[in-house]
C-alpha atoms as a PDB file:
ATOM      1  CA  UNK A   1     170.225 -69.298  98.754  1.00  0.00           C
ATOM      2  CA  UNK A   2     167.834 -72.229  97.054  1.00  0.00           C
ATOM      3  CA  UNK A   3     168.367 -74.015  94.436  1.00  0.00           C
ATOM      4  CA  UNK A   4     164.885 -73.188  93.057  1.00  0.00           C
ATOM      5  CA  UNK A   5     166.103 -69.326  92.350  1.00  0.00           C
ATOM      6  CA  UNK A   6     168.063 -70.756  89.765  1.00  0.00           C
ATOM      7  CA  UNK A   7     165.871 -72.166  88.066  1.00  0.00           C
ATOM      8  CA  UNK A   8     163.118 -69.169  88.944  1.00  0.00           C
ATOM      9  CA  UNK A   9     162.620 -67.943  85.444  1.00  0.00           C
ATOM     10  CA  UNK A  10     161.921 -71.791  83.952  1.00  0.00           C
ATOM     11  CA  UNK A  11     159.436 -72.193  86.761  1.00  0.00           C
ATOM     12  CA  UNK A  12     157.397 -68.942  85.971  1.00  0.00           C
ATOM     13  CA  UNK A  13     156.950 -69.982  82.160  1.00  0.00           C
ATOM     14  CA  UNK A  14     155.853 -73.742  83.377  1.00  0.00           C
ATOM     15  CA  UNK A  15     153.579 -72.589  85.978  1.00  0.00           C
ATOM     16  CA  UNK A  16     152.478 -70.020  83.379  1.00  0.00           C
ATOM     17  CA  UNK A  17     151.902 -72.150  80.701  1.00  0.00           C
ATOM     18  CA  UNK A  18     150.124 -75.141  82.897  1.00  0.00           C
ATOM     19  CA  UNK A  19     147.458 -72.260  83.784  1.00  0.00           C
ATOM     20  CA  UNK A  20     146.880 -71.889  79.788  1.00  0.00           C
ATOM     21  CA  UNK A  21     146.827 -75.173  79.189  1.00  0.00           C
ATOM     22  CA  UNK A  22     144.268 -75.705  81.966  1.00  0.00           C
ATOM     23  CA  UNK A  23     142.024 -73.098  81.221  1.00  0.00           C
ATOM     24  CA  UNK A  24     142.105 -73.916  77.234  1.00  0.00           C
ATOM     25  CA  UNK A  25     141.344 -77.792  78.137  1.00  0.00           C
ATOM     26  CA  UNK A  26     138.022 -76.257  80.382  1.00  0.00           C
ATOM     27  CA  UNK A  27     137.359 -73.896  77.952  1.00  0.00           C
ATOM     28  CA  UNK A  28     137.327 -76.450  75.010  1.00  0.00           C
ATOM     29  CA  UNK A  29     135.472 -78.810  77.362  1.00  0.00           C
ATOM     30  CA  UNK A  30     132.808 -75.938  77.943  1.00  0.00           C
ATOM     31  CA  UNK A  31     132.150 -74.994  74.138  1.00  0.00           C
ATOM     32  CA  UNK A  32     131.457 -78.777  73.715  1.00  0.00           C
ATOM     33  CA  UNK A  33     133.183 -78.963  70.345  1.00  0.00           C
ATOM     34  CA  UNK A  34     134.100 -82.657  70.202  1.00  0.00           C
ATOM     35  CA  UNK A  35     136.517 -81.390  67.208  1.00  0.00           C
ATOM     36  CA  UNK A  36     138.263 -80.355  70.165  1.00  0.00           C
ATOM     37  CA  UNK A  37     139.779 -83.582  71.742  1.00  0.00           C
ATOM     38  CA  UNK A  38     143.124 -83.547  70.779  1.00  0.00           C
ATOM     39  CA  UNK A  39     143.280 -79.653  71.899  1.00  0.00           C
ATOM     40  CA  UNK A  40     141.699 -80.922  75.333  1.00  0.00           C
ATOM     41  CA  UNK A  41     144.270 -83.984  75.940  1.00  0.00           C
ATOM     42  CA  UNK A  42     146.901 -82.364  74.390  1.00  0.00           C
ATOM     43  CA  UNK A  43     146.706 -79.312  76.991  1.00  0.00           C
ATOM     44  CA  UNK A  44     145.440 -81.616  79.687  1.00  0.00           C
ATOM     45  CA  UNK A  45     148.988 -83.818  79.531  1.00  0.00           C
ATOM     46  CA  UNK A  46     151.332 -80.513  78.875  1.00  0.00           C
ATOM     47  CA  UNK A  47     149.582 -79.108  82.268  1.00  0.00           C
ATOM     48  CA  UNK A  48     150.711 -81.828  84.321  1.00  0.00           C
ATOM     49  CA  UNK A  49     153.862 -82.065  82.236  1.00  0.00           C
ATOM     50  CA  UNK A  50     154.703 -77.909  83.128  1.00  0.00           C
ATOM     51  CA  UNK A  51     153.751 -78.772  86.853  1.00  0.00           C
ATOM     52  CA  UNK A  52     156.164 -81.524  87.523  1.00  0.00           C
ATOM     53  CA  UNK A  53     158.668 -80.037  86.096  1.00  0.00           C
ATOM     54  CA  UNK A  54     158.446 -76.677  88.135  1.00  0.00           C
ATOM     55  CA  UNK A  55     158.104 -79.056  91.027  1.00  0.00           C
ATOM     56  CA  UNK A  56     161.205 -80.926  90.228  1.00  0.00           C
ATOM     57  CA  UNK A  57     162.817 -77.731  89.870  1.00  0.00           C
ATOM     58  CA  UNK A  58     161.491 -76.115  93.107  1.00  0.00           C
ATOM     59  CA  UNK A  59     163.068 -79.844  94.567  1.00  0.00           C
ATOM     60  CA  UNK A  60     166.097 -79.395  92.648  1.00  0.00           C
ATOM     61  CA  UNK A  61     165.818 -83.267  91.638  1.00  0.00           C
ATOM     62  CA  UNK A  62     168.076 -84.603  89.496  1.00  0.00           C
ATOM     63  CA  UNK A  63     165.362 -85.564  86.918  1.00  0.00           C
ATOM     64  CA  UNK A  64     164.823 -81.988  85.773  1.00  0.00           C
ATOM     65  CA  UNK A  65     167.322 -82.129  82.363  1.00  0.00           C
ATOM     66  CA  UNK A  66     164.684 -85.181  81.338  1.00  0.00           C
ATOM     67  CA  UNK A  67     161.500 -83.327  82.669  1.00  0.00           C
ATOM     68  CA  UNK A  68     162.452 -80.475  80.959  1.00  0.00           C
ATOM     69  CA  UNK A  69     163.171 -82.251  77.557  1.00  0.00           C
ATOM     70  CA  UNK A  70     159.380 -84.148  77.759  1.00  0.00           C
ATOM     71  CA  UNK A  71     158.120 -80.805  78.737  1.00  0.00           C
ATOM     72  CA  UNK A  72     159.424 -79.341  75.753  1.00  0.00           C
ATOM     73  CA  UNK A  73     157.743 -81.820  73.732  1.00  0.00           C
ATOM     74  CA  UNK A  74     154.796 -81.754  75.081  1.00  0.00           C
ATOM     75  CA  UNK A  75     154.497 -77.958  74.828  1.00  0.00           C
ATOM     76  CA  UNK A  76     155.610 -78.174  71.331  1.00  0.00           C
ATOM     77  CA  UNK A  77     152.946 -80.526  70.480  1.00  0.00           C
ATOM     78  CA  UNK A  78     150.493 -78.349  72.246  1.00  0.00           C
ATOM     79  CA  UNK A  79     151.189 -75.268  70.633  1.00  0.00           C
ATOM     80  CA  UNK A  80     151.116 -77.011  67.097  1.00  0.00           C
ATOM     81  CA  UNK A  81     147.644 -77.775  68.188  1.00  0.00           C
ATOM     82  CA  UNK A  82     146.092 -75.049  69.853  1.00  0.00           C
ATOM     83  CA  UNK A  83     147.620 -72.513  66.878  1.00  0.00           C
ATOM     84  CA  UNK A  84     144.891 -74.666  64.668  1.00  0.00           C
ATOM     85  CA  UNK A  85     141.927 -73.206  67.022  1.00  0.00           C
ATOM     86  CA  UNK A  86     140.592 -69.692  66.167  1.00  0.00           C
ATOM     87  CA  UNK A  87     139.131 -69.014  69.933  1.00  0.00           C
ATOM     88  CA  UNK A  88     141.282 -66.848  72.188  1.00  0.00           C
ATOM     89  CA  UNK A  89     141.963 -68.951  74.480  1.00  0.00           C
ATOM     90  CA  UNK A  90     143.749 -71.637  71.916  1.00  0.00           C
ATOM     91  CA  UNK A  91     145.775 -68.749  70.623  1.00  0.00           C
ATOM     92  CA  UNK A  92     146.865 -67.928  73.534  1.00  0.00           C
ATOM     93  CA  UNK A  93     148.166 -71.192  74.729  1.00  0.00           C
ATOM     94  CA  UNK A  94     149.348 -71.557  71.756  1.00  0.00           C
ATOM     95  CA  UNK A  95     151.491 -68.556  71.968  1.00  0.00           C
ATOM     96  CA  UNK A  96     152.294 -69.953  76.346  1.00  0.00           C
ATOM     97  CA  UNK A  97     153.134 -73.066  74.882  1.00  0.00           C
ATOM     98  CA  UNK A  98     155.855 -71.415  72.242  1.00  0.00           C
ATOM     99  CA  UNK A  99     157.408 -69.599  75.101  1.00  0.00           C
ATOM    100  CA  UNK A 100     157.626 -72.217  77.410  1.00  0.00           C
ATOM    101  CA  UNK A 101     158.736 -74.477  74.626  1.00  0.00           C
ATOM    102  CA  UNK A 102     161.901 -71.918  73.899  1.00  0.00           C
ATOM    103  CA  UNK A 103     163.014 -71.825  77.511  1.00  0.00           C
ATOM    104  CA  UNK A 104     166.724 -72.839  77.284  1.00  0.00           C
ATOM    105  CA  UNK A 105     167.082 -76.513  78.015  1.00  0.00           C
ATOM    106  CA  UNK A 106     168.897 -77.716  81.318  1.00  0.00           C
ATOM    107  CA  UNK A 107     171.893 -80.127  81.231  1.00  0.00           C
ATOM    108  CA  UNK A 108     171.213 -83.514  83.642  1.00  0.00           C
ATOM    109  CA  UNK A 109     173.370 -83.161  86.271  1.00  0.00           C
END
């Protein structure tokens, strides 16, 4: 069996939140509210963060504890963010964020 089921769980929530975080950063982008550009990096940077971690993960690199831990932080600040926004789609990454925030962190190995 792969080393990726282990982690299986940790990858849905990143690959779930990225997609949030992707479609809040286009939807900002769309709306055109420059009051908006912190949402729109923010998201933009926790994306990319959720991707390379589920990568590392599906790799089973060693550099998933510290992905994982930047990830964390990034969703965190994210969420802080996004729960500032009244549109829907903030909210919900927002809420994406939270959860992918609370996954359980891994120990380096």
């Amino acid at each position: 069996m792969s080393e990726a089921y282990n982690y299986l769980d940790h990858i849905t929530a990143y690959s779930s939140c990225a997609n949030a975080c992707e479609h809040c950063a286009s939807a900002c982008l769309s709306e055109g509210n420059a009051g908006h550009y912190r949402c729109v990096a923010l998201c933009r940077d926790c994306a990319d963060l959720c991707r390379l971690t589920a990568t590392l993960m599906l790799r089973n690199s060693p550099y998933i504890a510290v992905a994982s831990q930047l990830c964390r932080i990034a969703c965190l600040a994210c969420a802080e963010e996004c729960v500032q926004h009244v549109s829907t789609h903030c909210q919900e990454c927002a809420r994406t964020c939270q959860v992918c925030a609370e996954e359980p962190l891994l120990e380096p190995a």
